[in-house]
N, C-alpha and C. Protein backbone atom coordinates (compact mmCIF):
# COMPACT_ATOMS: atom_id res chain seq x y z
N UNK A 1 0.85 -1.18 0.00
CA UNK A 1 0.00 0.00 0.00
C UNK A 1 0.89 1.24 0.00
N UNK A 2 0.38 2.01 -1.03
CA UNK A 2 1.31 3.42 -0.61
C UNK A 2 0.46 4.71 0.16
N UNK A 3 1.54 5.46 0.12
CA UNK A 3 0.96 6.26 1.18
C UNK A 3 0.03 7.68 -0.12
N UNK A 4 -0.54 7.95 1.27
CA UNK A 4 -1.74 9.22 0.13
C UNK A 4 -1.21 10.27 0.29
N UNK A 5 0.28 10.68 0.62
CA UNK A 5 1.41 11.77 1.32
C UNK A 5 2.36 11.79 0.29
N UNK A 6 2.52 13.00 -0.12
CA UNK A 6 4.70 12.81 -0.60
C UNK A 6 5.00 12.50 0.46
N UNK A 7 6.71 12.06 0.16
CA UNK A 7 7.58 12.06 1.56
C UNK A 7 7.44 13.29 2.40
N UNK A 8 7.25 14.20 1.58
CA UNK A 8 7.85 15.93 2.03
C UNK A 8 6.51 15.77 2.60
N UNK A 9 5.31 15.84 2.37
CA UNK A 9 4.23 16.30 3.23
C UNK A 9 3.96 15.17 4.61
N UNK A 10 4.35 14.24 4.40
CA UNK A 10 4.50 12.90 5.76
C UNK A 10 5.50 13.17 6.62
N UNK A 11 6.56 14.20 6.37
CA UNK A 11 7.94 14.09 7.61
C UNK A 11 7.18 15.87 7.88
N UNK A 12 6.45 16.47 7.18
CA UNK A 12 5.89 17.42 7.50
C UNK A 12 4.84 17.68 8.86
N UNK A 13 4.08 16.44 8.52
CA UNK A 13 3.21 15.56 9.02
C UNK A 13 3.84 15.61 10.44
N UNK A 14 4.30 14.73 10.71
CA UNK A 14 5.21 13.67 11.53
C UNK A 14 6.41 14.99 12.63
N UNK A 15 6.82 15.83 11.86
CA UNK A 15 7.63 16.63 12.95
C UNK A 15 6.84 17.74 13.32
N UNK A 16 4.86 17.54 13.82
CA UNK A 16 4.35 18.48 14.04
C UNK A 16 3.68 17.87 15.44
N UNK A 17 4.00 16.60 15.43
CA UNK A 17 3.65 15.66 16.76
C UNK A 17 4.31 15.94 18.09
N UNK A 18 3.70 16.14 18.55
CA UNK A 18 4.60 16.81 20.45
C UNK A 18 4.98 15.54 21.14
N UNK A 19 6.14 15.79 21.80
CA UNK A 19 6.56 14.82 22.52
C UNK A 19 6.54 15.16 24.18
N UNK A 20 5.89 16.31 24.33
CA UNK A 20 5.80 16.97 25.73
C UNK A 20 4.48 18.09 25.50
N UNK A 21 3.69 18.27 26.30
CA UNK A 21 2.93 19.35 26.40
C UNK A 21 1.55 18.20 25.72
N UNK A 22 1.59 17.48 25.38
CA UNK A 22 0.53 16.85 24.59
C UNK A 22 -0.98 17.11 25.68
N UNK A 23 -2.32 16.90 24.20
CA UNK A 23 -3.70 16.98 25.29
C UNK A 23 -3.75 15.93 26.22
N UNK A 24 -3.55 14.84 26.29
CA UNK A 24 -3.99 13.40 27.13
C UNK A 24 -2.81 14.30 28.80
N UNK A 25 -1.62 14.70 28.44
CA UNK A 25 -1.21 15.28 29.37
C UNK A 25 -0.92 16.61 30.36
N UNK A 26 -1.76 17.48 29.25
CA UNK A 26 -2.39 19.00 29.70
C UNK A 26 -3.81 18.17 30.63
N UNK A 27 -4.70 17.28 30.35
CA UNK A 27 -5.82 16.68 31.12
C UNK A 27 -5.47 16.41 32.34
N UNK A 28 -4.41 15.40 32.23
CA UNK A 28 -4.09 14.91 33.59
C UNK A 28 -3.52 16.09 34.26
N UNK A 29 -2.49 16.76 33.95
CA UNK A 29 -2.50 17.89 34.95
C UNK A 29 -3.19 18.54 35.56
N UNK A 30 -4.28 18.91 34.32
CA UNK A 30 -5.37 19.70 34.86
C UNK A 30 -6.23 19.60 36.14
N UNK A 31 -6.03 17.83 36.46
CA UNK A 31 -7.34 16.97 36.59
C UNK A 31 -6.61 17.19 37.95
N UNK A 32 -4.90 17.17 38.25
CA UNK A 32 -4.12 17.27 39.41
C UNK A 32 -4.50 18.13 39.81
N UNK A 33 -4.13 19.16 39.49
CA UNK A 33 -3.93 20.88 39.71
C UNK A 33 -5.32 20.91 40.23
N UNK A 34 -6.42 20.43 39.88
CA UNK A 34 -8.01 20.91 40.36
C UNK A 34 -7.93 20.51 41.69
N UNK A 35 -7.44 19.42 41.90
CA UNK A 35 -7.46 18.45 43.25
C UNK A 35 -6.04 18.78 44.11
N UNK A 36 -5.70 19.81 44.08
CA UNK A 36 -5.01 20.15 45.20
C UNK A 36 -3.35 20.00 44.91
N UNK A 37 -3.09 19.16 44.25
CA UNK A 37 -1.38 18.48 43.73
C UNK A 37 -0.97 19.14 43.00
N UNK A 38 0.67 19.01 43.68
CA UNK A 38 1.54 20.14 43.01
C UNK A 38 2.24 19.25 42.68
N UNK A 39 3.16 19.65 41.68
CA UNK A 39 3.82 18.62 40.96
C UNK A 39 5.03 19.08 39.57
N UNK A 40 6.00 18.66 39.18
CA UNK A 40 7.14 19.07 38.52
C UNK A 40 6.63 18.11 37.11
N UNK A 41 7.03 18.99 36.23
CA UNK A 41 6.92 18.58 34.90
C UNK A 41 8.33 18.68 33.74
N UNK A 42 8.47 17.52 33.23
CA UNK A 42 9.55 16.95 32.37
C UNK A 42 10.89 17.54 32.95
N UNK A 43 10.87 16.91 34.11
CA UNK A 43 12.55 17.51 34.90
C UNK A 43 13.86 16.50 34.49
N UNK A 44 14.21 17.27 33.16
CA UNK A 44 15.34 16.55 33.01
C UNK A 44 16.44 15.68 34.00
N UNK A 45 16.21 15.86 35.18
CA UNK A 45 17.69 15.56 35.87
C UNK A 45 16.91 14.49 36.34
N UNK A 46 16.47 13.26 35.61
CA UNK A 46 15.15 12.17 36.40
C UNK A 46 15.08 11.00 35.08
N UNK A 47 15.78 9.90 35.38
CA UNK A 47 15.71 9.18 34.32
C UNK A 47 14.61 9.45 33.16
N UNK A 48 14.51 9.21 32.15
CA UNK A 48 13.66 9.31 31.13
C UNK A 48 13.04 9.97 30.77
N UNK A 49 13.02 11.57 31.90
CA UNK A 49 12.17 12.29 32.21
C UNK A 49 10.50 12.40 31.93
N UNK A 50 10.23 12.12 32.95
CA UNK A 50 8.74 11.73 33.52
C UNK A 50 7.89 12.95 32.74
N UNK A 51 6.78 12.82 32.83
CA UNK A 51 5.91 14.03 32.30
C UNK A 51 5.36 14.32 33.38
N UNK A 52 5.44 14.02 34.32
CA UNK A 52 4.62 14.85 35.84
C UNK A 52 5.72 13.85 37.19
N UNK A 53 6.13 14.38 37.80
CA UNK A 53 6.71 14.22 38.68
C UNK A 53 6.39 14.61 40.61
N UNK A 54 5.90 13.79 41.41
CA UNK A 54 5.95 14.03 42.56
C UNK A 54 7.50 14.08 43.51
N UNK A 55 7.83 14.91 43.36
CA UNK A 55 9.46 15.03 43.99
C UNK A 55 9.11 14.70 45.46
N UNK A 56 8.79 15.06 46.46
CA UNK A 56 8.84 14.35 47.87
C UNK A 56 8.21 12.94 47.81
N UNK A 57 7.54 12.89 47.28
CA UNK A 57 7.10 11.22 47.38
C UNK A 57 7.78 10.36 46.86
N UNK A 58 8.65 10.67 45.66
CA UNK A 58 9.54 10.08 44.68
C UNK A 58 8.08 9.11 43.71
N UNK A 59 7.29 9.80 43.16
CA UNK A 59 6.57 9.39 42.28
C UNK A 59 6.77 10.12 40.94
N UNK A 60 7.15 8.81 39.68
CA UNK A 60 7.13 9.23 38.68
C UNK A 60 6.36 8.80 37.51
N UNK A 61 5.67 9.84 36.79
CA UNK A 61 4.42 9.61 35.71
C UNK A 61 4.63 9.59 34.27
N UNK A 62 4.13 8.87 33.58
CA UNK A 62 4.68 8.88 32.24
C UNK A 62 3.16 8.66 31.40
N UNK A 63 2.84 9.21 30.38
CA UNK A 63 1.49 9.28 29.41
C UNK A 63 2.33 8.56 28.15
N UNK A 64 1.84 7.68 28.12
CA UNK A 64 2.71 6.74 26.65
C UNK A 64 1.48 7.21 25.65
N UNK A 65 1.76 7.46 24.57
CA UNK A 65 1.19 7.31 23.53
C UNK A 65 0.77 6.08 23.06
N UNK A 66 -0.38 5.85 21.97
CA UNK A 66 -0.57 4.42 22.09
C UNK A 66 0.01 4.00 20.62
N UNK A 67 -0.07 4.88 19.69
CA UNK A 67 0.98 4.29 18.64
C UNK A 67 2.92 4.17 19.20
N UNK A 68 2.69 5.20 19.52
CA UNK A 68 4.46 5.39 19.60
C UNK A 68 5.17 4.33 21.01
N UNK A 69 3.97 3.83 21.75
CA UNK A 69 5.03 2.77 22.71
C UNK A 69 3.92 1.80 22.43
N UNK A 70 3.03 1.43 21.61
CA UNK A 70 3.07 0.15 21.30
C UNK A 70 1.94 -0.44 21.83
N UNK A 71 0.98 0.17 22.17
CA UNK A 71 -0.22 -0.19 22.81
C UNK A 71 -1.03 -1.56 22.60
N UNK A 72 -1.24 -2.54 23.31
CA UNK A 72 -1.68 -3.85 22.60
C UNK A 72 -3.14 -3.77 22.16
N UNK A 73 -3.64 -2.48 22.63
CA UNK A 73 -4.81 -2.51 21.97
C UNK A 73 -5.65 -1.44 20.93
N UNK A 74 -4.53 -0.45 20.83
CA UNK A 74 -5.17 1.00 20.22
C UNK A 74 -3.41 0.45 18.86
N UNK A 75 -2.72 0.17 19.11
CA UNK A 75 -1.58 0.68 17.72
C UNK A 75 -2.20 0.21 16.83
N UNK A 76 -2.22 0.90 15.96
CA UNK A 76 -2.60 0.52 14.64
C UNK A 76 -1.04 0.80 13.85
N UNK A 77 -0.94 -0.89 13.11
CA UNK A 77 0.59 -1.32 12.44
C UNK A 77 0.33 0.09 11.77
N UNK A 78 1.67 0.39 11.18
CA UNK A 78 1.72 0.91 10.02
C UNK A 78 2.27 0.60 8.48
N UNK A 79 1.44 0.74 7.67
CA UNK A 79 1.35 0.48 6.79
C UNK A 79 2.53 0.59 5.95
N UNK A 80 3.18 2.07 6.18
CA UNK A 80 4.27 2.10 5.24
C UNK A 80 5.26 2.43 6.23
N UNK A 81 6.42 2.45 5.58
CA UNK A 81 7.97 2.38 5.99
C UNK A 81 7.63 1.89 7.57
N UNK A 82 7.09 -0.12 6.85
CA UNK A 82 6.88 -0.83 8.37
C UNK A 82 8.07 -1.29 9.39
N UNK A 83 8.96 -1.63 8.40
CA UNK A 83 9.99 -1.60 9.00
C UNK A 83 10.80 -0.59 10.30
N UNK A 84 10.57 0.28 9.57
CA UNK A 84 11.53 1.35 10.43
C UNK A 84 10.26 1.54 11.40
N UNK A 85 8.96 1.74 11.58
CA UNK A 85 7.81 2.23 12.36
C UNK A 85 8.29 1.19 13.50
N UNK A 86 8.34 -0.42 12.92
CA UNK A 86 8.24 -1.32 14.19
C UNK A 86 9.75 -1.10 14.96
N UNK A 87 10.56 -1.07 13.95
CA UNK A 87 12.07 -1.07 14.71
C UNK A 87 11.79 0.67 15.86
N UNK A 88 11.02 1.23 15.86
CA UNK A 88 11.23 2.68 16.44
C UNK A 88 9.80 2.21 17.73
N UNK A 89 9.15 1.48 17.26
CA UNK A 89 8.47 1.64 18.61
C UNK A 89 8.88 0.33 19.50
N UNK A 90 9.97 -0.73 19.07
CA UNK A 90 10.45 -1.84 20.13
C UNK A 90 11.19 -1.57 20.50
N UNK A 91 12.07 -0.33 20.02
CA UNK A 91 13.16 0.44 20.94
C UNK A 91 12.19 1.32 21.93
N UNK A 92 11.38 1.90 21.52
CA UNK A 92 10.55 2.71 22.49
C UNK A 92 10.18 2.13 23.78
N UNK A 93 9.58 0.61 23.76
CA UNK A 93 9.07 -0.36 24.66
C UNK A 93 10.54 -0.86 25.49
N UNK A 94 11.72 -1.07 24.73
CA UNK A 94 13.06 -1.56 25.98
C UNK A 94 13.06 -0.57 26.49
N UNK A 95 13.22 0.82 26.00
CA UNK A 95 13.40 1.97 26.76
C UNK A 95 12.50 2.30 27.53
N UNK A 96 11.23 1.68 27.78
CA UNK A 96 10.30 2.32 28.74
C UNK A 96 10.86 1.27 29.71
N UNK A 97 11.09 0.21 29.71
CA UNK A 97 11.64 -1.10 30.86
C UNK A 97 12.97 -0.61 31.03
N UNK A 98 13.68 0.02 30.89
CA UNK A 98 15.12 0.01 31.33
C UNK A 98 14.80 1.46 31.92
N UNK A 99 13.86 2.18 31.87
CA UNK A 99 13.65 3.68 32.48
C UNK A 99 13.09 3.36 33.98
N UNK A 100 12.33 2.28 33.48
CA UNK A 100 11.32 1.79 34.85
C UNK A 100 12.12 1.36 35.94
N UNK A 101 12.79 0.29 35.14
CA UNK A 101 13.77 -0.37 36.38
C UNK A 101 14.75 0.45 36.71
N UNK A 102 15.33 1.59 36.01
CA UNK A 102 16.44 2.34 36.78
C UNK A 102 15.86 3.55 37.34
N UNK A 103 14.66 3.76 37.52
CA UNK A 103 14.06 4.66 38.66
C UNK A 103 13.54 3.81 40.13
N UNK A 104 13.13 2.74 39.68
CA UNK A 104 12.48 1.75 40.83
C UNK A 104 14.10 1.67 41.54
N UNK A 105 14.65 1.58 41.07
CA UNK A 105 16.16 1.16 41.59
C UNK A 105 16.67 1.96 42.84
N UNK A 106 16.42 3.22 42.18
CA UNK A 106 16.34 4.77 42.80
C UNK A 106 15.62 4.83 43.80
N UNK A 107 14.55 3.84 43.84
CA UNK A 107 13.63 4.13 45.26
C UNK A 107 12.45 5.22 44.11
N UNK A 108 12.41 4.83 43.14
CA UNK A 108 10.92 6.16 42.63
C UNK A 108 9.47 4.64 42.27
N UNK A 109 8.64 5.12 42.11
CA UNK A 109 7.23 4.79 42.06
C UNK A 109 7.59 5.07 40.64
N UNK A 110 7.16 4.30 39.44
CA UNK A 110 6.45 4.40 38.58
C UNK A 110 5.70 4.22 38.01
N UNK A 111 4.54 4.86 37.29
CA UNK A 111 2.80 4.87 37.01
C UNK A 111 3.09 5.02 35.45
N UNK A 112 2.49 4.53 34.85
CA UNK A 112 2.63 4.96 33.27
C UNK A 112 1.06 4.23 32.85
N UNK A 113 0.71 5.19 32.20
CA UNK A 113 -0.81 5.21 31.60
C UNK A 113 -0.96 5.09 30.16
N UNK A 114 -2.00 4.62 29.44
CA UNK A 114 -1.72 4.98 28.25
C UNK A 114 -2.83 5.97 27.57
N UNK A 115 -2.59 6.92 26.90
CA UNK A 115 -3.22 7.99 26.29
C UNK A 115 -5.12 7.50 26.42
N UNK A 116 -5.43 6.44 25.77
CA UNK A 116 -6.78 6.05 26.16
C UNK A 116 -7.04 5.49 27.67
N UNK A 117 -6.46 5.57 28.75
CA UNK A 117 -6.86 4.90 29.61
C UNK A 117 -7.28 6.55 30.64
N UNK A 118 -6.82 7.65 30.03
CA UNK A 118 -6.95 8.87 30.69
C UNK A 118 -8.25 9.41 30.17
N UNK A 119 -8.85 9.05 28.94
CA UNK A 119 -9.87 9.23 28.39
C UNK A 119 -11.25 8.13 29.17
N UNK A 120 -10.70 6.95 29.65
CA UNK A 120 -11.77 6.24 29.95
C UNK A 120 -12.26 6.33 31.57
N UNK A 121 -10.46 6.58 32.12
CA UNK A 121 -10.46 6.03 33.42
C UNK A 121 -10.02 7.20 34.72
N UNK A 122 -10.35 8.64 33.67
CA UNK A 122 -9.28 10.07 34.47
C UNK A 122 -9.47 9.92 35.94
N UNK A 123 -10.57 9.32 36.68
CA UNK A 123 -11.35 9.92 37.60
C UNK A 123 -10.54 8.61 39.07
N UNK A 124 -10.54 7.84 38.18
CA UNK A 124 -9.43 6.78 38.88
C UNK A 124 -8.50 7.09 39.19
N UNK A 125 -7.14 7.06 37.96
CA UNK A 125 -6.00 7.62 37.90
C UNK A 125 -5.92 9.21 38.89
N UNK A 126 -7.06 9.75 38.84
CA UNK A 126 -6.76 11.04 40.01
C UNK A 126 -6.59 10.58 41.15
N UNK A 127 -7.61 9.94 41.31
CA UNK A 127 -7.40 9.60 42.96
C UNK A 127 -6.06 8.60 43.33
N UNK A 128 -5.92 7.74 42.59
CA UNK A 128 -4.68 6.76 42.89
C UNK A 128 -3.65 7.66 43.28
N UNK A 129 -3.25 8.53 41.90
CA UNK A 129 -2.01 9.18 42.06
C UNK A 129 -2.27 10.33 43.41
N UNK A 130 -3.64 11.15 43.65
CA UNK A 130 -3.85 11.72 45.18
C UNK A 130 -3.06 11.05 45.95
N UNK A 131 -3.50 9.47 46.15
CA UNK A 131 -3.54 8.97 47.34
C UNK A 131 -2.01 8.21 47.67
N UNK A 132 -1.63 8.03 46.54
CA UNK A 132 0.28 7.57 46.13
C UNK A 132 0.82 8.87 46.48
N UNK A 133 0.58 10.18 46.40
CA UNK A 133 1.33 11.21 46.45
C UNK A 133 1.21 11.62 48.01
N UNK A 134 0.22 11.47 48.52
CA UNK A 134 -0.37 11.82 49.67
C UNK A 134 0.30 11.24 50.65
N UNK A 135 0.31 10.11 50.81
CA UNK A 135 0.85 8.74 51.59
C UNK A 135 1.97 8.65 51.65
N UNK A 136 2.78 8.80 50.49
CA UNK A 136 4.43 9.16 50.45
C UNK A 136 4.90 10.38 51.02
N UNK A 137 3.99 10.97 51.38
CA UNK A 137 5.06 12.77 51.74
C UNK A 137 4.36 12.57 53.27
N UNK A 138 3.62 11.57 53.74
CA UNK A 138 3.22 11.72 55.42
C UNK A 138 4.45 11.88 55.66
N UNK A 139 4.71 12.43 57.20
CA UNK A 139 6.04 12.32 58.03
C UNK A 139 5.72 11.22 59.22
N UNK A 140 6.77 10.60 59.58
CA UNK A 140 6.47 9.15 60.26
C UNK A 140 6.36 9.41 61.19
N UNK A 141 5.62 9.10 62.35
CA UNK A 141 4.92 9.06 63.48
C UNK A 141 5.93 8.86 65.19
């Protein structure tokens, strides 16, 4: 199948996609910020850098996209230049496991959601992460 794009209008396409600031993760902030939580966003000095970060609790958040890390139930293959699409999102998937385990390592929490599960499930995911953020910053008794 070919594509219904020149090259020039598909890498046009393609370098207009955000890799930070995205809607699924302006929501969840939002959804924080309403409910009281403060919180650090894409702090470089933090493995993989997280897209929302609880620094006293050591909780770290990540919004995967569901094409770009591989979602088992929303990716849709791609059709053209399949090759390079699959080789770019199974590097995407080691790199989310080698991010995970070298923050867990660290002593951090990590939560990673996927773009539709913030659409189905926001009201959940608020409270969890409340109550993960909450619970980690008590001072011990």
């Amino acid at each position: 199948m070919t594509d219904v794009l020149t090259p020039e209008q598909r890498q046009f396409n393609m370098s207009r996609i955000r890799g930070r600031d995205t809607k699924p993760e302006k929501l969840l902030r939002s959804a924080l910020h309403a409910e009281g939580l403060r919180f650090r966003i894409h702090r470089r000095d933090i493995p993989g850098r997280p897209d929302l970060v609880f620094v006293k609790a050591r909780v770290a958040v990540f919004i995967d996209g569901c094409f770009w890390h591989g979602c088992p139930v929303h990716c849709v293959k791609p059709k053209t230049n399949r090759a390079f699409w699959l080789s770019k999102i199974r590097r995407n998937k080691a790199r989310d496991v080698k991010v995970n385990a070298t923050l867990a390592a660290g002593g951090w929490k990590v939560r990673r959601y996927w773009e539709h599960d913030l659409k189905i499930r926001m009201p959940q995911i608020v409270r969890a992460l409340t109550r993960l953020s909450k619970r980690s910053c008590r001072k011990p008794a």
